[in-house]
PDB file of N, CA and C in Angstrom:
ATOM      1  N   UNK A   1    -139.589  80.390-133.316  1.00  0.00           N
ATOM      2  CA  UNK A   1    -139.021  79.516-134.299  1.00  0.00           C
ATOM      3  C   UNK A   1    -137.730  80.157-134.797  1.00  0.00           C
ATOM      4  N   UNK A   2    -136.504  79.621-134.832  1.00  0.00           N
ATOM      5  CA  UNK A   2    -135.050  80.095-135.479  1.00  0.00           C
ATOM      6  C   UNK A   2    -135.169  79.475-136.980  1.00  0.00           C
ATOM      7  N   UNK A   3    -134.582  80.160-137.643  1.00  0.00           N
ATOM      8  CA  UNK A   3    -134.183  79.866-138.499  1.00  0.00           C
ATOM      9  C   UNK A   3    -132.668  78.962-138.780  1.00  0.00           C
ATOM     10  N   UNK A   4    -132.931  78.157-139.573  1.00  0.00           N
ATOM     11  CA  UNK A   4    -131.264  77.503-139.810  1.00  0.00           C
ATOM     12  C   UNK A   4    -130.244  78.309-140.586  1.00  0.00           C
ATOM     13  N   UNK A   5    -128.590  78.398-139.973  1.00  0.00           N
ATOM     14  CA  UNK A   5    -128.344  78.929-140.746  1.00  0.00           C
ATOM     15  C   UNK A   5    -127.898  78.068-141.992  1.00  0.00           C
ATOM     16  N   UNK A   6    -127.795  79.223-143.297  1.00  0.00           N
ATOM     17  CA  UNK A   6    -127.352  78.400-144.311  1.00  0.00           C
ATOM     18  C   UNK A   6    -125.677  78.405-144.680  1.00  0.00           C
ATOM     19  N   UNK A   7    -125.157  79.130-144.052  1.00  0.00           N
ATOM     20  CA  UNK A   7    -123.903  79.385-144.701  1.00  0.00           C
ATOM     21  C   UNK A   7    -122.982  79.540-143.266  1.00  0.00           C
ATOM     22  N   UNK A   8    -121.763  79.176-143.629  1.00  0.00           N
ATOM     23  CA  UNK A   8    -120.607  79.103-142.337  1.00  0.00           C
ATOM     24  C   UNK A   8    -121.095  80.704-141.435  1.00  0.00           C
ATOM     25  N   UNK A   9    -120.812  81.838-142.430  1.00  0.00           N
ATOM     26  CA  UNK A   9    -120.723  82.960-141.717  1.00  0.00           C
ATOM     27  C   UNK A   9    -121.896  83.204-140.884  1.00  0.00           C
ATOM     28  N   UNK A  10    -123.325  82.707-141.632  1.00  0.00           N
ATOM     29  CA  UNK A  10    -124.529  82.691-140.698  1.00  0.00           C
ATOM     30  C   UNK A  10    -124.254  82.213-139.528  1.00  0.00           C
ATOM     31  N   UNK A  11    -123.802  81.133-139.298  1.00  0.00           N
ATOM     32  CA  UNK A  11    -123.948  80.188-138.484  1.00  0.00           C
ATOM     33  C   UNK A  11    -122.752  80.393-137.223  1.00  0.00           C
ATOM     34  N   UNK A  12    -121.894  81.072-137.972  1.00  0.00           N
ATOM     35  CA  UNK A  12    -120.795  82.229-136.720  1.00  0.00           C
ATOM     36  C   UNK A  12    -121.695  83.086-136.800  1.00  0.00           C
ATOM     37  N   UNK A  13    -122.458  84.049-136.953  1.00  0.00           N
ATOM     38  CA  UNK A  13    -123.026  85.074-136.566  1.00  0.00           C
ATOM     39  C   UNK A  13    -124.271  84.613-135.430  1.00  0.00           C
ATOM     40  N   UNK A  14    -124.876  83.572-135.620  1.00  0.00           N
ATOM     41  CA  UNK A  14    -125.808  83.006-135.124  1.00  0.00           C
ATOM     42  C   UNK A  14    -125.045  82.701-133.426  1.00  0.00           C
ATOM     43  N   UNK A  15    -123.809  82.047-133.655  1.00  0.00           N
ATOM     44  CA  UNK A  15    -123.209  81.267-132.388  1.00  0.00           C
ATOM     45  C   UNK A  15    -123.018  82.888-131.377  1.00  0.00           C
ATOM     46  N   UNK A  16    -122.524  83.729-132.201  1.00  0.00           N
ATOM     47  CA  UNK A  16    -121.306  84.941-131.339  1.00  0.00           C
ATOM     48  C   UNK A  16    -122.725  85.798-130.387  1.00  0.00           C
ATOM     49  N   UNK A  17    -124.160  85.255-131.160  1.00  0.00           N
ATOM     50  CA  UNK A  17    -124.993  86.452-130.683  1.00  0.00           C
ATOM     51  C   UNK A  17    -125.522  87.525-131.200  1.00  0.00           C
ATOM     52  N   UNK A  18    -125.211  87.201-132.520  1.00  0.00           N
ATOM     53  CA  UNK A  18    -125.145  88.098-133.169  1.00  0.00           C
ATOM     54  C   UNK A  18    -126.124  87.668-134.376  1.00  0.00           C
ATOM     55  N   UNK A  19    -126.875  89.207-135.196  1.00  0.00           N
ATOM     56  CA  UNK A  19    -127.460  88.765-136.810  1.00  0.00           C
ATOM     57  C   UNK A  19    -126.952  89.221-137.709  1.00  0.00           C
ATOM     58  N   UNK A  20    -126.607  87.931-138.569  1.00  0.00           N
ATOM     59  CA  UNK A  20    -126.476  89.082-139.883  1.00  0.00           C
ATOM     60  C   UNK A  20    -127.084  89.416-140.786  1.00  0.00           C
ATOM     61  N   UNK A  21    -127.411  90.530-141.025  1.00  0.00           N
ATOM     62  CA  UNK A  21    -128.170  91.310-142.269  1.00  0.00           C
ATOM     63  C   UNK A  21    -127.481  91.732-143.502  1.00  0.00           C
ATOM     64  N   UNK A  22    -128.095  91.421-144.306  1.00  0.00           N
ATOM     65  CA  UNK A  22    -127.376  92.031-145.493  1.00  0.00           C
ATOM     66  C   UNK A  22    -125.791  91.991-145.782  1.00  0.00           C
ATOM     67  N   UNK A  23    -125.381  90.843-145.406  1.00  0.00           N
ATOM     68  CA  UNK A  23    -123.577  90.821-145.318  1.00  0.00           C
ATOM     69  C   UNK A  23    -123.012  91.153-144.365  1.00  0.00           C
ATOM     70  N   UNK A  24    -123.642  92.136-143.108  1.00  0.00           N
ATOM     71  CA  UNK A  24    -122.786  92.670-142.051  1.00  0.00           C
ATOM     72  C   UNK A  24    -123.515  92.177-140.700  1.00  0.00           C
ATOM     73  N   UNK A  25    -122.718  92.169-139.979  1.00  0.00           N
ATOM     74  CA  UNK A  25    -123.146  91.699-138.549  1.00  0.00           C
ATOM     75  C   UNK A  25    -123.412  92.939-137.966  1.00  0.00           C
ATOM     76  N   UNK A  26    -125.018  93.050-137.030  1.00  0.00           N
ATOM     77  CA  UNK A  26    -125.440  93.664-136.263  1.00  0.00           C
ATOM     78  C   UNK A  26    -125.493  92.677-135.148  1.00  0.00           C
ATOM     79  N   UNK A  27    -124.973  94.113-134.116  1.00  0.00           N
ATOM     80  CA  UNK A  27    -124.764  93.187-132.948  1.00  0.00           C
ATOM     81  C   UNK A  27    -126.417  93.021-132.043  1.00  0.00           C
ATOM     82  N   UNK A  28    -126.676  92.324-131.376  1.00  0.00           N
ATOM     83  CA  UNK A  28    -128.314  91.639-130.971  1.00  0.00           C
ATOM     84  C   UNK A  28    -128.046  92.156-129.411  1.00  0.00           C
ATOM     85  N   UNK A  29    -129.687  92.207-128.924  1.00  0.00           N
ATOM     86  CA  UNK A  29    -129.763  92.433-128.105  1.00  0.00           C
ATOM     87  C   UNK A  29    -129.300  91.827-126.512  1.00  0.00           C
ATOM     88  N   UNK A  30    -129.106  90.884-126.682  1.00  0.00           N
ATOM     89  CA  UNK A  30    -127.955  90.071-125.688  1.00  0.00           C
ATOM     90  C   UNK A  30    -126.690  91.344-125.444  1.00  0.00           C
ATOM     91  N   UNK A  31    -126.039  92.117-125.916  1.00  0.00           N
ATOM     92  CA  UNK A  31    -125.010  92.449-125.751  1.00  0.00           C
ATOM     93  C   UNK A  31    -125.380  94.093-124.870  1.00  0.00           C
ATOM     94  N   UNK A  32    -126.459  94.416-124.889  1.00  0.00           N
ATOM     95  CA  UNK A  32    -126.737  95.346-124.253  1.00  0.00           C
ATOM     96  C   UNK A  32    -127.952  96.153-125.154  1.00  0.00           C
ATOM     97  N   UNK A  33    -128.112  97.410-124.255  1.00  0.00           N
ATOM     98  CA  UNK A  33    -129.393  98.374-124.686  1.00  0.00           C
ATOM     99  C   UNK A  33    -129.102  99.224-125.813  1.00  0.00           C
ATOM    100  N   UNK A  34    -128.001  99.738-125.897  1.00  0.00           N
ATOM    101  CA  UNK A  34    -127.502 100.411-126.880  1.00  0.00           C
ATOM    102  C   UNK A  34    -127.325  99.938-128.281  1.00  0.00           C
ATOM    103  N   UNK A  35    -126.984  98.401-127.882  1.00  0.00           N
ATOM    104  CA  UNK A  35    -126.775  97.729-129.154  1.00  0.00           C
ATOM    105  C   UNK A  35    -128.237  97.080-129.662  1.00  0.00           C
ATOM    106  N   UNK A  36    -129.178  97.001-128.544  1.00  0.00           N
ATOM    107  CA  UNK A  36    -130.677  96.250-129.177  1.00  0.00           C
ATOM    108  C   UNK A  36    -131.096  97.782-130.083  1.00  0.00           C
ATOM    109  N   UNK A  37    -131.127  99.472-129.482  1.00  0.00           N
ATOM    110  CA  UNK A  37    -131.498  99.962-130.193  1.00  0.00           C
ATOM    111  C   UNK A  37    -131.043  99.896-131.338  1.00  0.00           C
ATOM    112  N   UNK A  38    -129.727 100.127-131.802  1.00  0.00           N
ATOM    113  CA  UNK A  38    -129.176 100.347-132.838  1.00  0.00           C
ATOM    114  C   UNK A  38    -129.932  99.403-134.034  1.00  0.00           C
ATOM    115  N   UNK A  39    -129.457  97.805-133.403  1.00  0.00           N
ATOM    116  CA  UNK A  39    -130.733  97.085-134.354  1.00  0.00           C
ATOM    117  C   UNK A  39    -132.111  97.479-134.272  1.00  0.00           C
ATOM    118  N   UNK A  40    -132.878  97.782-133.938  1.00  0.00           N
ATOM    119  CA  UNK A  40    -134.136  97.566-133.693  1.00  0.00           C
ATOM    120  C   UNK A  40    -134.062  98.713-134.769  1.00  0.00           C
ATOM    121  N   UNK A  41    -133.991 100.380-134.680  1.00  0.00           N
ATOM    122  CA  UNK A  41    -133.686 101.276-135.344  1.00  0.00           C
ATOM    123  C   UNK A  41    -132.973 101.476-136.577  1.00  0.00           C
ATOM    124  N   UNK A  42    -132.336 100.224-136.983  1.00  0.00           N
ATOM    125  CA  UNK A  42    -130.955  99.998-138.197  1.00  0.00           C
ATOM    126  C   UNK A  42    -129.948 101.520-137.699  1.00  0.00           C
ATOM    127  N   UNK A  43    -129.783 101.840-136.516  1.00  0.00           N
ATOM    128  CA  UNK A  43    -128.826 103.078-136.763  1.00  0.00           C
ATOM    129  C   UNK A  43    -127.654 102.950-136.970  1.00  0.00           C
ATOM    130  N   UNK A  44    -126.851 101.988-136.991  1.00  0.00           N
ATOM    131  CA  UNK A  44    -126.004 101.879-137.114  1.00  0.00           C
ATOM    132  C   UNK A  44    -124.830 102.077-138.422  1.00  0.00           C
ATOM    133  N   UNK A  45    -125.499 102.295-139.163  1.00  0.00           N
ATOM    134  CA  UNK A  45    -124.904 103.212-140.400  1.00  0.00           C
ATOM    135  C   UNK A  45    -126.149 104.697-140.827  1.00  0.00           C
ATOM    136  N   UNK A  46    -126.926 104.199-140.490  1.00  0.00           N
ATOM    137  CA  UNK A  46    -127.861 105.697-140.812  1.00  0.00           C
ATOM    138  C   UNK A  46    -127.210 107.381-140.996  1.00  0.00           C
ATOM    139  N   UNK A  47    -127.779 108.396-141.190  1.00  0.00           N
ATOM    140  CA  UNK A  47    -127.467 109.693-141.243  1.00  0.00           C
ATOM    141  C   UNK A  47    -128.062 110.116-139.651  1.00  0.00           C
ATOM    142  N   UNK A  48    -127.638 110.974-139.365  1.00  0.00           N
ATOM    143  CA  UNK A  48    -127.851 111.783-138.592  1.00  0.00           C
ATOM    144  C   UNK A  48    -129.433 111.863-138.063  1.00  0.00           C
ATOM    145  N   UNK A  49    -129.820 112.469-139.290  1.00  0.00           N
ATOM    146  CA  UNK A  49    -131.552 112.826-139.553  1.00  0.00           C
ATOM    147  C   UNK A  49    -131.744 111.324-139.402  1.00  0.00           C
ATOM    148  N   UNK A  50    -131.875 110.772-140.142  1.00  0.00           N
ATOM    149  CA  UNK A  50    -132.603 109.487-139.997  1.00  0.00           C
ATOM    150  C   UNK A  50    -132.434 108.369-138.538  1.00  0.00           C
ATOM    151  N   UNK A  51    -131.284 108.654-138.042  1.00  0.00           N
ATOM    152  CA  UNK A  51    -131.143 107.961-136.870  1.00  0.00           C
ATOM    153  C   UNK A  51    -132.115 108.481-136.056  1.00  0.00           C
ATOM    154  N   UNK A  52    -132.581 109.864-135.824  1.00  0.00           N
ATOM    155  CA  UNK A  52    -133.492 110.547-135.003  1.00  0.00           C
ATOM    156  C   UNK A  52    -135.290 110.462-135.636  1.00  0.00           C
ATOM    157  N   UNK A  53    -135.085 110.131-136.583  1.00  0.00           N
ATOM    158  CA  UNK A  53    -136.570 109.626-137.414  1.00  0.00           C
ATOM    159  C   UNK A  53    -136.934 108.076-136.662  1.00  0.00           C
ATOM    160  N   UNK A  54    -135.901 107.487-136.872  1.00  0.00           N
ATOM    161  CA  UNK A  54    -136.227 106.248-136.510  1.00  0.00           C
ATOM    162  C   UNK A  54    -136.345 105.854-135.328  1.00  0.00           C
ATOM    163  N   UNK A  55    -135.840 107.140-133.916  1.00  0.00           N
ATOM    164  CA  UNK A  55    -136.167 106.842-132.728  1.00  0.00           C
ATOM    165  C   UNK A  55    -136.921 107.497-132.312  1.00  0.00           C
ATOM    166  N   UNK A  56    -137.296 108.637-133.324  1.00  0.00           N
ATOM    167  CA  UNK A  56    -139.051 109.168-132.754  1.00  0.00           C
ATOM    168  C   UNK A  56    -139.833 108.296-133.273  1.00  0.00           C
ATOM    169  N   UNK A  57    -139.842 107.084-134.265  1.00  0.00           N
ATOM    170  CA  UNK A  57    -140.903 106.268-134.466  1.00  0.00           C
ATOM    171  C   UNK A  57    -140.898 105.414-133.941  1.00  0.00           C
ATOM    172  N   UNK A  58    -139.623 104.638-132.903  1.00  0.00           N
ATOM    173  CA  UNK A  58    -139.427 103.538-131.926  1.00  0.00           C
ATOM    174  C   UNK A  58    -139.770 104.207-130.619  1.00  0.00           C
ATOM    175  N   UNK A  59    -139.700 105.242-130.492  1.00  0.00           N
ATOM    176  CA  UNK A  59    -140.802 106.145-129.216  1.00  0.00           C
ATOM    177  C   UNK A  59    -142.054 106.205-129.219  1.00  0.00           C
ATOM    178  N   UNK A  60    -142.715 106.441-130.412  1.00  0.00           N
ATOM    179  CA  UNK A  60    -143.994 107.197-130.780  1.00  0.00           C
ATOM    180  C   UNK A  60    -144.621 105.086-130.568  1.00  0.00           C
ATOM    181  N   UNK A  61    -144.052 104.303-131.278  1.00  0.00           N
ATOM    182  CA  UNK A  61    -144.861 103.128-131.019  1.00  0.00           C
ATOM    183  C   UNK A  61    -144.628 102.039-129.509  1.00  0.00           C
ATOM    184  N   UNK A  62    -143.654 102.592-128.668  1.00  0.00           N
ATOM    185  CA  UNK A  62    -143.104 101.977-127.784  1.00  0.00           C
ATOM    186  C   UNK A  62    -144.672 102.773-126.394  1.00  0.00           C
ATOM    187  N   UNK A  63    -144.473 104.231-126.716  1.00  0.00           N
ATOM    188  CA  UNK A  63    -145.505 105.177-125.671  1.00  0.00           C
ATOM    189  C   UNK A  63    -146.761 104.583-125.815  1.00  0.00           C
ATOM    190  N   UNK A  64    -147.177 103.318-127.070  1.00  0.00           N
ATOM    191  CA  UNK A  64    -148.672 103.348-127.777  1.00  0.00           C
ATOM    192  C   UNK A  64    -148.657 101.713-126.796  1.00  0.00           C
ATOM    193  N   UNK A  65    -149.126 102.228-125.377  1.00  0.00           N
ATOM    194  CA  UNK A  65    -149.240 100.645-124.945  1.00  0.00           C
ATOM    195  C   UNK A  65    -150.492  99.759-125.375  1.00  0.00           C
ATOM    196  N   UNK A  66    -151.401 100.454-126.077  1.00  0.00           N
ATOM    197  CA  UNK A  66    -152.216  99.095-126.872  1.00  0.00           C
ATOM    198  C   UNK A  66    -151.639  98.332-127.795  1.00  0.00           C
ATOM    199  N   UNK A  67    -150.613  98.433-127.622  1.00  0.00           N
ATOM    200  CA  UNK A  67    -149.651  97.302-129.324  1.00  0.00           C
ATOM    201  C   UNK A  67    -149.004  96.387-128.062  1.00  0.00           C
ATOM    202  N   UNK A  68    -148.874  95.602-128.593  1.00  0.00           N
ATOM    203  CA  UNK A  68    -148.182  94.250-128.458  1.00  0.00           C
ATOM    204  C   UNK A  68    -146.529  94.553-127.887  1.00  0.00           C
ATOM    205  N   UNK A  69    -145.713  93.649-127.685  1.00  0.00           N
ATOM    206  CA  UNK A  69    -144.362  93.578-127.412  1.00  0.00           C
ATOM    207  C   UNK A  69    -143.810  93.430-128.749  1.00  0.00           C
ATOM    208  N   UNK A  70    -144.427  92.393-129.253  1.00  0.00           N
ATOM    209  CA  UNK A  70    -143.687  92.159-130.691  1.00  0.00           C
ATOM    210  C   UNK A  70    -143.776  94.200-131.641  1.00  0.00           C
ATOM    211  N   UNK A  71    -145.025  94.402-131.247  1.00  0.00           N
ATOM    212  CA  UNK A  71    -145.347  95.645-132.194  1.00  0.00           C
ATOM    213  C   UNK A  71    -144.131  96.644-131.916  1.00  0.00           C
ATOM    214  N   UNK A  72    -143.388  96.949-130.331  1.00  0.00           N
ATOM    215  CA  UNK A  72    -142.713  97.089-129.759  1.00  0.00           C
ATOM    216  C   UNK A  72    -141.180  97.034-130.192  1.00  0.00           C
ATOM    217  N   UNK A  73    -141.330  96.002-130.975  1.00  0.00           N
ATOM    218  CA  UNK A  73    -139.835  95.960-131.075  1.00  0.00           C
ATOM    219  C   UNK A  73    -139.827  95.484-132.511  1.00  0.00           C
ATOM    220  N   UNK A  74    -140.050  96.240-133.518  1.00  0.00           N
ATOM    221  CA  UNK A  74    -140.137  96.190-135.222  1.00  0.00           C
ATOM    222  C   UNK A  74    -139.138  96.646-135.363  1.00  0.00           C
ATOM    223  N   UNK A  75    -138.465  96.060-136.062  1.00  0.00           N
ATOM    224  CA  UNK A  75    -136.998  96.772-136.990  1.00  0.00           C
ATOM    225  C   UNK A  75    -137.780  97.973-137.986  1.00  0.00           C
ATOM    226  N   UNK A  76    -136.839  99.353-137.365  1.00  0.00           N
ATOM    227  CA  UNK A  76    -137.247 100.639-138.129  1.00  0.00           C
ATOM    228  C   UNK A  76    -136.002 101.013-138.805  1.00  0.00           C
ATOM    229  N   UNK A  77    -136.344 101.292-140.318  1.00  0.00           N
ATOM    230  CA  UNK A  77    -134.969 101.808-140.725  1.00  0.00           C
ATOM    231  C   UNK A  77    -135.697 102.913-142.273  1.00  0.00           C
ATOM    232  N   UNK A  78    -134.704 104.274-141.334  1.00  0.00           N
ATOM    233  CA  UNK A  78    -135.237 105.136-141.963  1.00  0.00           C
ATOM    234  C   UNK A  78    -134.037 105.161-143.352  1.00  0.00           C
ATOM    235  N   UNK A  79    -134.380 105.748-144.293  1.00  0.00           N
ATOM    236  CA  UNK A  79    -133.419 106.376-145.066  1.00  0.00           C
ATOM    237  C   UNK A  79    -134.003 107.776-146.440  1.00  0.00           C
ATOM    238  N   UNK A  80    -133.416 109.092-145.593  1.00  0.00           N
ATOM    239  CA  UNK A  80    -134.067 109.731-146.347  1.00  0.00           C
ATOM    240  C   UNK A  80    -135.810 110.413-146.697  1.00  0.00           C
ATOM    241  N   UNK A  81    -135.744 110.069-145.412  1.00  0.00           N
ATOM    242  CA  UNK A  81    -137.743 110.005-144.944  1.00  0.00           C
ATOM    243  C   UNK A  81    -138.431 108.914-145.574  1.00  0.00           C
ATOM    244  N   UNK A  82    -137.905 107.649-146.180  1.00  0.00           N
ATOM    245  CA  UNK A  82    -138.427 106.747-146.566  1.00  0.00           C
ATOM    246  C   UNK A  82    -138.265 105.510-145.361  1.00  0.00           C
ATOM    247  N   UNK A  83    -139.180 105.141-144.734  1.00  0.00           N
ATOM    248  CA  UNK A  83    -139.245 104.148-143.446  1.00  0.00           C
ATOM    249  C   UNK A  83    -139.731 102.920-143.791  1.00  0.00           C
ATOM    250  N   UNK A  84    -138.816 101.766-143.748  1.00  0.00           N
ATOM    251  CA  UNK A  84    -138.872 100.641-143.776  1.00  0.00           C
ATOM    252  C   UNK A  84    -139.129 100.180-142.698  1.00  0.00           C
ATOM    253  N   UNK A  85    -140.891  99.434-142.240  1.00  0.00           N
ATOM    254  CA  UNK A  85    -141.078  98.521-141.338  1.00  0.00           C
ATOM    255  C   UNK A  85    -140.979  96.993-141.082  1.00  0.00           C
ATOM    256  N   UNK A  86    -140.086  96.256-140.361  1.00  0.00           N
ATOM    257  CA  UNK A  86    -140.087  94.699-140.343  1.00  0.00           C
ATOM    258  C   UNK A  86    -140.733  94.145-139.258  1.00  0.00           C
ATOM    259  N   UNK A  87    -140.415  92.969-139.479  1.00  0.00           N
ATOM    260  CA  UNK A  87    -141.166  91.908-138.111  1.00  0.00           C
ATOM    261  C   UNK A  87    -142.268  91.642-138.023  1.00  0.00           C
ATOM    262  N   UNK A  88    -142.498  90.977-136.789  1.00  0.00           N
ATOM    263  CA  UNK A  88    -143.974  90.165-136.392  1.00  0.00           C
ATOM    264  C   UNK A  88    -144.756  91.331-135.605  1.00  0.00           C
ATOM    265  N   UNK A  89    -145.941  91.389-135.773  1.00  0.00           N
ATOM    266  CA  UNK A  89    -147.027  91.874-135.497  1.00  0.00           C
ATOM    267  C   UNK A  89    -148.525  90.918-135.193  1.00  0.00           C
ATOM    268  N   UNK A  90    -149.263  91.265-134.143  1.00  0.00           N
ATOM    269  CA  UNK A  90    -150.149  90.058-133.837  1.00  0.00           C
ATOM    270  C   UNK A  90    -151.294  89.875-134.392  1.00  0.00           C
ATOM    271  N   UNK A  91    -151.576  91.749-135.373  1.00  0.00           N
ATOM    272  CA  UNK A  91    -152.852  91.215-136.222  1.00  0.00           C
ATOM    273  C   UNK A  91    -152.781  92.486-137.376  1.00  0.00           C
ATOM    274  N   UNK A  92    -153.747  92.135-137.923  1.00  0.00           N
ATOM    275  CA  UNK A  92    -153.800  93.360-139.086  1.00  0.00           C
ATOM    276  C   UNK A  92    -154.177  95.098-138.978  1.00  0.00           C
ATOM    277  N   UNK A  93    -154.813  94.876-137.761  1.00  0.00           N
ATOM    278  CA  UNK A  93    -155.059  95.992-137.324  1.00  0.00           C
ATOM    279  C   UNK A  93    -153.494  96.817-136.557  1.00  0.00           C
ATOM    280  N   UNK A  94    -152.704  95.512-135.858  1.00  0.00           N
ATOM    281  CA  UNK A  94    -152.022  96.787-135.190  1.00  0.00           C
ATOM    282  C   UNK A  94    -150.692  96.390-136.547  1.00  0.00           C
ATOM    283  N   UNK A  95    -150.562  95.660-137.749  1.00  0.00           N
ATOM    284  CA  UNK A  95    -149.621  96.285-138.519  1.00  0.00           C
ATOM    285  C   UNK A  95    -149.735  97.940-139.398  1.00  0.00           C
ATOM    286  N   UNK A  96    -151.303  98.159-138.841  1.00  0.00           N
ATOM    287  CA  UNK A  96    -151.960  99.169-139.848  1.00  0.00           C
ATOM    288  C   UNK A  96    -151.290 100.493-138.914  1.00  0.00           C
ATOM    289  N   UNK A  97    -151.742 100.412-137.288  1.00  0.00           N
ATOM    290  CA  UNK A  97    -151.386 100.909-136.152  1.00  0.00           C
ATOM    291  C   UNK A  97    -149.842 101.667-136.119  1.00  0.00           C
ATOM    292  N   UNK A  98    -149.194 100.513-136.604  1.00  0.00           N
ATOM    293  CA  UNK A  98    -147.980 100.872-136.409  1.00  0.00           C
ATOM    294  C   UNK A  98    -147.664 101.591-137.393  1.00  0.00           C
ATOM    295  N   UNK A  99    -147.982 101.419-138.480  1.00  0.00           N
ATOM    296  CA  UNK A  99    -147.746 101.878-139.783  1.00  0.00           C
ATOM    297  C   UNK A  99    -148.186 103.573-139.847  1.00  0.00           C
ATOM    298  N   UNK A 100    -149.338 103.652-139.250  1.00  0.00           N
ATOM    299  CA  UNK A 100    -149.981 105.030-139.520  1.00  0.00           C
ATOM    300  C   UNK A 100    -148.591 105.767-138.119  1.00  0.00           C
ATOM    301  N   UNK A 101    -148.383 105.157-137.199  1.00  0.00           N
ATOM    302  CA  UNK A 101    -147.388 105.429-135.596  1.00  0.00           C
ATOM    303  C   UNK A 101    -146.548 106.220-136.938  1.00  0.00           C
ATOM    304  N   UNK A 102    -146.022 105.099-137.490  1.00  0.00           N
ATOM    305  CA  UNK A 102    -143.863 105.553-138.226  1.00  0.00           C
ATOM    306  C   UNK A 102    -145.113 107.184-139.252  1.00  0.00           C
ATOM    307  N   UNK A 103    -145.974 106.892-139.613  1.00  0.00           N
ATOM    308  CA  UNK A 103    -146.666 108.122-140.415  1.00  0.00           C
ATOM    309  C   UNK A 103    -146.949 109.673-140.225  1.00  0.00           C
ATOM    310  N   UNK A 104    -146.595 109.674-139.390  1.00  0.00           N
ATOM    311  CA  UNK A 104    -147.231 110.563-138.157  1.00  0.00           C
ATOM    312  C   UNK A 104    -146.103 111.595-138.127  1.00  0.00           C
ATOM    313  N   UNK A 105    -144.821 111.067-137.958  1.00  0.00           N
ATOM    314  CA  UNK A 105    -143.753 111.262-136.786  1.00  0.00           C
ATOM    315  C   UNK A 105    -142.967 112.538-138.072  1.00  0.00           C
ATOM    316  N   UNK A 106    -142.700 113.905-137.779  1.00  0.00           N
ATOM    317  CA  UNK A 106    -142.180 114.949-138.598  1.00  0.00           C
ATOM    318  C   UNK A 106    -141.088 114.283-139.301  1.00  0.00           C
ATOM    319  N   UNK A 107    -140.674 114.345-140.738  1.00  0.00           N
ATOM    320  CA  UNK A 107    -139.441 113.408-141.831  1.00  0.00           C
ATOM    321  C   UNK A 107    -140.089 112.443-142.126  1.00  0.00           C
ATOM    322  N   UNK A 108    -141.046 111.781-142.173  1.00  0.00           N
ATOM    323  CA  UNK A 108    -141.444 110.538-142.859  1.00  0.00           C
ATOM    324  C   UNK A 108    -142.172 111.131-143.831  1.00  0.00           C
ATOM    325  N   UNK A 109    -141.213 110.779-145.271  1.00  0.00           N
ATOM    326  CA  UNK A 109    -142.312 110.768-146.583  1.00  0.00           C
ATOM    327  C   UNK A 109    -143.238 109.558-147.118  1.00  0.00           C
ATOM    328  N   UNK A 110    -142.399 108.638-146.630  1.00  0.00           N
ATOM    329  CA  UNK A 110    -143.708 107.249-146.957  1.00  0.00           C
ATOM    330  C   UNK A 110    -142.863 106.100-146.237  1.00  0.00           C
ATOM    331  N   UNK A 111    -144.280 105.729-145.750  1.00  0.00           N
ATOM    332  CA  UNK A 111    -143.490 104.270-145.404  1.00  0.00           C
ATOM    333  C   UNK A 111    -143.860 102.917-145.894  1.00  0.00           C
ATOM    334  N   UNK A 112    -142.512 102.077-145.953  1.00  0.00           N
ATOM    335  CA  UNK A 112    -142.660 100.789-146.501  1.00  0.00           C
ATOM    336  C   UNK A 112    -143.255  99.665-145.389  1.00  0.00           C
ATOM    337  N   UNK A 113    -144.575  99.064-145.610  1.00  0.00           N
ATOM    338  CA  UNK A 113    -144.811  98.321-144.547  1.00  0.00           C
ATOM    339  C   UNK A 113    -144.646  96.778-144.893  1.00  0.00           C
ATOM    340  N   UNK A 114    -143.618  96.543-144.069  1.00  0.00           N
ATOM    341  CA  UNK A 114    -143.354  94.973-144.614  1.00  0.00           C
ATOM    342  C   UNK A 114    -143.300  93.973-143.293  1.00  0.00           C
ATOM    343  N   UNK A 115    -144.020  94.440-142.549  1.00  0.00           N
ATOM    344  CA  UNK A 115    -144.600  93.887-141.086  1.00  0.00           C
ATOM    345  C   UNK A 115    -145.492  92.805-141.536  1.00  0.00           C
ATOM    346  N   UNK A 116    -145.227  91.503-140.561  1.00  0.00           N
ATOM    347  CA  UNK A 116    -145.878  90.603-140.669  1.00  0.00           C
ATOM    348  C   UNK A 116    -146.465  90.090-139.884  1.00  0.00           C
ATOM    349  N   UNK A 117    -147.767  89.702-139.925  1.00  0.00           N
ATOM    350  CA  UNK A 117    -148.964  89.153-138.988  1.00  0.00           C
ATOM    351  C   UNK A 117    -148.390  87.730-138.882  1.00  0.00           C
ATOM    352  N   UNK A 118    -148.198  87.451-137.225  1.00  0.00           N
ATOM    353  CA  UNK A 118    -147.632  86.443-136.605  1.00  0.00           C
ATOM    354  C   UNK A 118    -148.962  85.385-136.705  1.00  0.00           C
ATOM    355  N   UNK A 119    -148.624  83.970-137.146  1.00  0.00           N
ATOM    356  CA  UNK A 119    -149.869  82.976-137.027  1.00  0.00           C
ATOM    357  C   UNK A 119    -149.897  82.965-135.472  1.00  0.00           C
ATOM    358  N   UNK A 120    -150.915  82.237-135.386  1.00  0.00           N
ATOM    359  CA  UNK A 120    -150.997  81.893-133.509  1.00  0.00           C
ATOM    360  C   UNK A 120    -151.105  80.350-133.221  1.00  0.00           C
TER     361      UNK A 120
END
C-alpha cells in the first residue's frame, strides 16, 4: 500500500525515487546498494560510531534467517547508542526478535522499538 503524497515536495520526492523523511530526501533503493543501505541504516548523516552500530545491527538481523524479508530490511538509526527501530514486521514475536538482535550488538544503550506488526 503507498501512501499519498500530501504536499508538492512529497510528491517530487515520490516521482524522482526517492523518500522524504523529515524534510530531506533520502535517496531509495532503486538507485543502488549503497544508497538502499544508507536508508535502511539512516547513515547518511550519522557519526562515525553510530554508522557502524547500525550496520552491525543490519548484519546481526540480516545473518538471523528465521525473520522475514520485511524483518530484513527495518530502518535502523542509531544515535549515540540509542537505536531507533521502524517498519513492518510479520508478528509480535519477530518485532521482539529483532529488537532483542539491535540489543545484543556492543554500543547499544537502549533501543526504541517502533516496529510494526504488518496485518495480513
Amino acid at each position: 500500500m503507498h501512501a499519498t503524497p500530501k504536499t508538492t515536495r512529497e510528491a517530487l520526492a515520490v516521482f524522482a525515487g526517492a523518500v522524504l523523511v523529515a524534510g530531506s530526501v533520502v535517496v531509495g533503493p532503486a538507485l543502488g546498494r549503497a544508497a538502499d543501505d544508507n536508508y535502511r541504516t539512516g547513515s547518511g548523516d550519522q557519526a562515525p560510531a553510530d554508522r557502524g552500530t547500525s550496520r552491525r545491527i543490519q548484519q546481526a538481523i540480516v545473518n538471523d534467517k528465521s525473520l522475514s524479508t520485511s524483518a530484513h530490511n527495518v530502518k535502523i538509526v542509531a544515535e549515540n547508542g540509542v537505536v531507533t527501530l521502524r517498519g513492518p514486521v510479520v508478528s509480535e514475536k519477530e518485532r521482539d526478535e529483532v529488537a532483542a538482535a539491535a540489543k545484543k550488538v556492543s554500543g547499544v544503550k537502549r533501543v526504541d522499538n517502533r516496529l510494526d506488526v504488518a496485518s495480513r
